[in-house]
C-alpha atoms as a PDB file:
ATOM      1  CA  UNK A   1      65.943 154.123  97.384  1.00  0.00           C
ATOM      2  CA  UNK A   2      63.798 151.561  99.440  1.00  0.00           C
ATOM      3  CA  UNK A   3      63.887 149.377  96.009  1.00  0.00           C
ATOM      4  CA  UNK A   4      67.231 149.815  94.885  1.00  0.00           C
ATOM      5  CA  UNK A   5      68.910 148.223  98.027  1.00  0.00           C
ATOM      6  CA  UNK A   6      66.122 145.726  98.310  1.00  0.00           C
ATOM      7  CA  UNK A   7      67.300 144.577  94.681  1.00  0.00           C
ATOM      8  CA  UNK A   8      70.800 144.764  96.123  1.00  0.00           C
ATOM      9  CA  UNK A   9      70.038 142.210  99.186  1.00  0.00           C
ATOM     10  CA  UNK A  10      68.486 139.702  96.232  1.00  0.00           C
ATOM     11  CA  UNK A  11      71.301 139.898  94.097  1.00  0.00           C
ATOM     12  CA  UNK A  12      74.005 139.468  97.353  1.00  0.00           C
ATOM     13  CA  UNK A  13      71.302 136.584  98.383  1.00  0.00           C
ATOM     14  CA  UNK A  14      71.448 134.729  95.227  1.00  0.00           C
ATOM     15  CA  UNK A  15      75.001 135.469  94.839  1.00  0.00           C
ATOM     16  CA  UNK A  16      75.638 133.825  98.393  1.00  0.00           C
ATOM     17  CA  UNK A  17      73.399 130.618  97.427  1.00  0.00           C
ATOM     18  CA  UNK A  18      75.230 130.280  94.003  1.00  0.00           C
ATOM     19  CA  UNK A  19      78.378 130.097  96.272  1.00  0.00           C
ATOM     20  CA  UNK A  20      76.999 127.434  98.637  1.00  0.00           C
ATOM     21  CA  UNK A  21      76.391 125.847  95.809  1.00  0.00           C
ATOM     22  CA  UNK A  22      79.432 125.610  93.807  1.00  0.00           C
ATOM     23  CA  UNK A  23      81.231 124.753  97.356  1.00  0.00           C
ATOM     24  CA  UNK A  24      78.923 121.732  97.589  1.00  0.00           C
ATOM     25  CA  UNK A  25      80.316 120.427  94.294  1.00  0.00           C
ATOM     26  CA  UNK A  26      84.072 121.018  95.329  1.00  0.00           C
ATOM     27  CA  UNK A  27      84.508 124.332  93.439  1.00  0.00           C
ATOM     28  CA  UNK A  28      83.641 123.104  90.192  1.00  0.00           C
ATOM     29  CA  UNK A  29      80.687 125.056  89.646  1.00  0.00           C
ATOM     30  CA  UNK A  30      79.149 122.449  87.177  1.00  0.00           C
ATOM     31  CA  UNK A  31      80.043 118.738  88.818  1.00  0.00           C
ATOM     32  CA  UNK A  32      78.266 117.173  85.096  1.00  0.00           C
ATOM     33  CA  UNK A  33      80.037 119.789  82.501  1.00  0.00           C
ATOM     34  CA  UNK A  34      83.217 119.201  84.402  1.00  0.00           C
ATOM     35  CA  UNK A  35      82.870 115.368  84.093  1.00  0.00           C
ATOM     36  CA  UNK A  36      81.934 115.543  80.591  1.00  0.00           C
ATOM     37  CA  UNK A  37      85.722 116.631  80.130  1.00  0.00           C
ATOM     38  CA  UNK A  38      86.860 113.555  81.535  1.00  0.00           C
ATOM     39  CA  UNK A  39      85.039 111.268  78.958  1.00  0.00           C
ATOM     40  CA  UNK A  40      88.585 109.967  77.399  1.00  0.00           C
ATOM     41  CA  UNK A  41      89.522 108.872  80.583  1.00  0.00           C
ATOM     42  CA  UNK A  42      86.448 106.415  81.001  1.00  0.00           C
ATOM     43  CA  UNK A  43      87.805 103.182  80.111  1.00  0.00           C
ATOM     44  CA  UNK A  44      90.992 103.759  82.032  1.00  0.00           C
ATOM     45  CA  UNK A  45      88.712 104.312  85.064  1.00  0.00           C
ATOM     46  CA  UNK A  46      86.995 100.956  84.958  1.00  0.00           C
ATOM     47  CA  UNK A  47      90.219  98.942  84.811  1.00  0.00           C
ATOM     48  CA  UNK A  48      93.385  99.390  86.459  1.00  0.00           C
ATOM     49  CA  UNK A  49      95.164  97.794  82.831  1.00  0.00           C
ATOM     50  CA  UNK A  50      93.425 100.176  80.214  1.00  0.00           C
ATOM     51  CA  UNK A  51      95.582 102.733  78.244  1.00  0.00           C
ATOM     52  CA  UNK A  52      95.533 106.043  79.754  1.00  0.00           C
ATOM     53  CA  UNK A  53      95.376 108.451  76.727  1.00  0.00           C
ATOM     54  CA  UNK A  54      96.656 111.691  76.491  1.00  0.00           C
ATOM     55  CA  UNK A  55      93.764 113.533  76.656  1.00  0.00           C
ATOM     56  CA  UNK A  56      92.916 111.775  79.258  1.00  0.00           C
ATOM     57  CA  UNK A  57      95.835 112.720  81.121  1.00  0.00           C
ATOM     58  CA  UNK A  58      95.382 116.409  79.914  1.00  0.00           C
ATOM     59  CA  UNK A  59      91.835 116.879  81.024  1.00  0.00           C
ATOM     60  CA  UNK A  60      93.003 115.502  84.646  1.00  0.00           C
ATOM     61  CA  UNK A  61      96.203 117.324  84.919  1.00  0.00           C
ATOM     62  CA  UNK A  62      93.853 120.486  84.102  1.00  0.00           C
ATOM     63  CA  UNK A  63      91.526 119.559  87.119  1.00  0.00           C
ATOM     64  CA  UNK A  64      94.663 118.457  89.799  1.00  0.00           C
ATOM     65  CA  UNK A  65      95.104 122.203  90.891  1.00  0.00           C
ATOM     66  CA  UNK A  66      91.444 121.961  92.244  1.00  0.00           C
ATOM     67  CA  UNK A  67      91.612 118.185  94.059  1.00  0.00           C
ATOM     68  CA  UNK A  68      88.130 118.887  95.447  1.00  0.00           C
ATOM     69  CA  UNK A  69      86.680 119.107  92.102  1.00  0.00           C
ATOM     70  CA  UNK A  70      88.057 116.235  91.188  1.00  0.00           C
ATOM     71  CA  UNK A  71      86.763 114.017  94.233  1.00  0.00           C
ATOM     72  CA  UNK A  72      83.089 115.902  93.577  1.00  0.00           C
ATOM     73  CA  UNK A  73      83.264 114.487  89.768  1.00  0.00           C
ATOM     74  CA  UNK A  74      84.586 110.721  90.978  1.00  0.00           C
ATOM     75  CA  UNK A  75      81.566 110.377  93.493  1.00  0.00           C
ATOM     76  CA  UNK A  76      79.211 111.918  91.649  1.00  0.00           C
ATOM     77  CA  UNK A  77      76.298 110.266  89.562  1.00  0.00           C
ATOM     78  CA  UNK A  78      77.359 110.511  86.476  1.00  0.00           C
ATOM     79  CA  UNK A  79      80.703 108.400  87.607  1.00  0.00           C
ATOM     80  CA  UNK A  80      78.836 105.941  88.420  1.00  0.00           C
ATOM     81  CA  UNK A  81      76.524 105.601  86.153  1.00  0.00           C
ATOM     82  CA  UNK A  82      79.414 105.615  83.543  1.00  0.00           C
ATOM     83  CA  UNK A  83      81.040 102.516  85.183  1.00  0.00           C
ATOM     84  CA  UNK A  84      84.043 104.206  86.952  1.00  0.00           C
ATOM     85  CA  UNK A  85      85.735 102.750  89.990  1.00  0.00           C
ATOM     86  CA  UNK A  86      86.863 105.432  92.120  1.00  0.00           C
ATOM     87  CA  UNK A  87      89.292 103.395  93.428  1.00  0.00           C
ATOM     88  CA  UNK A  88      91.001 102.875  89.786  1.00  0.00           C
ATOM     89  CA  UNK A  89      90.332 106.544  88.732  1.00  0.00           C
ATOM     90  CA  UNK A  90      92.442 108.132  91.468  1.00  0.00           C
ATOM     91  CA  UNK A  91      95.490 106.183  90.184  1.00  0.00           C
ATOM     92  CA  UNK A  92      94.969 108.204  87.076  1.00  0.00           C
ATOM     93  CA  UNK A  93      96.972 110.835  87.921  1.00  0.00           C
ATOM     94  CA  UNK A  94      99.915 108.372  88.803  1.00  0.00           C
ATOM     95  CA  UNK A  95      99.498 106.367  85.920  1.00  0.00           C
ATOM     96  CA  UNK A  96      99.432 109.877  83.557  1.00  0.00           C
ATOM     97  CA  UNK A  97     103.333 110.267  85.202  1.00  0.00           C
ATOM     98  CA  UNK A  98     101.647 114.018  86.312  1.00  0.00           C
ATOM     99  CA  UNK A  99     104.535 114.213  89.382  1.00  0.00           C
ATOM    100  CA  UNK A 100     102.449 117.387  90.856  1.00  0.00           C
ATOM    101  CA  UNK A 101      99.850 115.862  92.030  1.00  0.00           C
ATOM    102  CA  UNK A 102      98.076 116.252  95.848  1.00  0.00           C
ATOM    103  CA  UNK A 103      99.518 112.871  96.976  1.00  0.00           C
ATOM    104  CA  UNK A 104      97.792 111.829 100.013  1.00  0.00           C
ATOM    105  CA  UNK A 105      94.442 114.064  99.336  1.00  0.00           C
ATOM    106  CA  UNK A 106      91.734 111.838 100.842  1.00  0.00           C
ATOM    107  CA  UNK A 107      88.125 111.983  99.075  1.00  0.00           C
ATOM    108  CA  UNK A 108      85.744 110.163 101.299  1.00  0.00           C
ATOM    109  CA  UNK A 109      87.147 106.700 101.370  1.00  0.00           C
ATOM    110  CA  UNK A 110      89.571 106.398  98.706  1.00  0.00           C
ATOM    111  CA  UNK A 111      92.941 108.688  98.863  1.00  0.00           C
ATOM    112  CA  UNK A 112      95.285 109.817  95.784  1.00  0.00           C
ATOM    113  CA  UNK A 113      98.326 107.449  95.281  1.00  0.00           C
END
């Protein structure tokens, strides 16, 4: 008996720390998998005047419900090191025509037209 609820309080401990976790990357579980999905939007976050394709506007209307996924994936490294602007990729949403969007939702310094 001893064992079995010492194996329970790991697996409620890990649990718990998997939770922290995703919270620390806004919900998204996987901050770098969930960016990955955002590839076709690239070029229309490094300048204001690119096309915004389709599936770019798909992949971010899918993310929109969760807003603090979204902000996680803008700031994160992989943004970055991909040449976004967070400043251009939050008009995204706006320039996709997606009217349900969290207008107002501030991410650090940068807020969602």
């Amino acid at each position: 008996m001893k064992y079995v609820c010492l194996i329970c309080f790991i697996l409620v401990v890990a649990g718990l720390s998997g939770i922290g976790k995703a919270v620390r990357e806004g919900g998204c579980g996987n901050v770098r998998f969930e960016a990955m999905k955002l590839l076709p939007c690239a070029s229309a976050a490094e300048r204001e005047d690119a096309e915004v394709s389709g599936g770019c506007c798909s992949a971010v209307e899918k993310l929109l419900p969760n807003p603090r996924c979204l902000c996680a994936i803008v700031q994160s490294d992989i943004a970055r090191s991909t040449g976004a602007n967070p400043y251009i990729a939050f008009t995204i949403p706006k320039r996709c025509g997606i009217i349900d969007r969290p207008i107002g939702y501030k991410c650090g310094d940068y807020t969602l037209p």
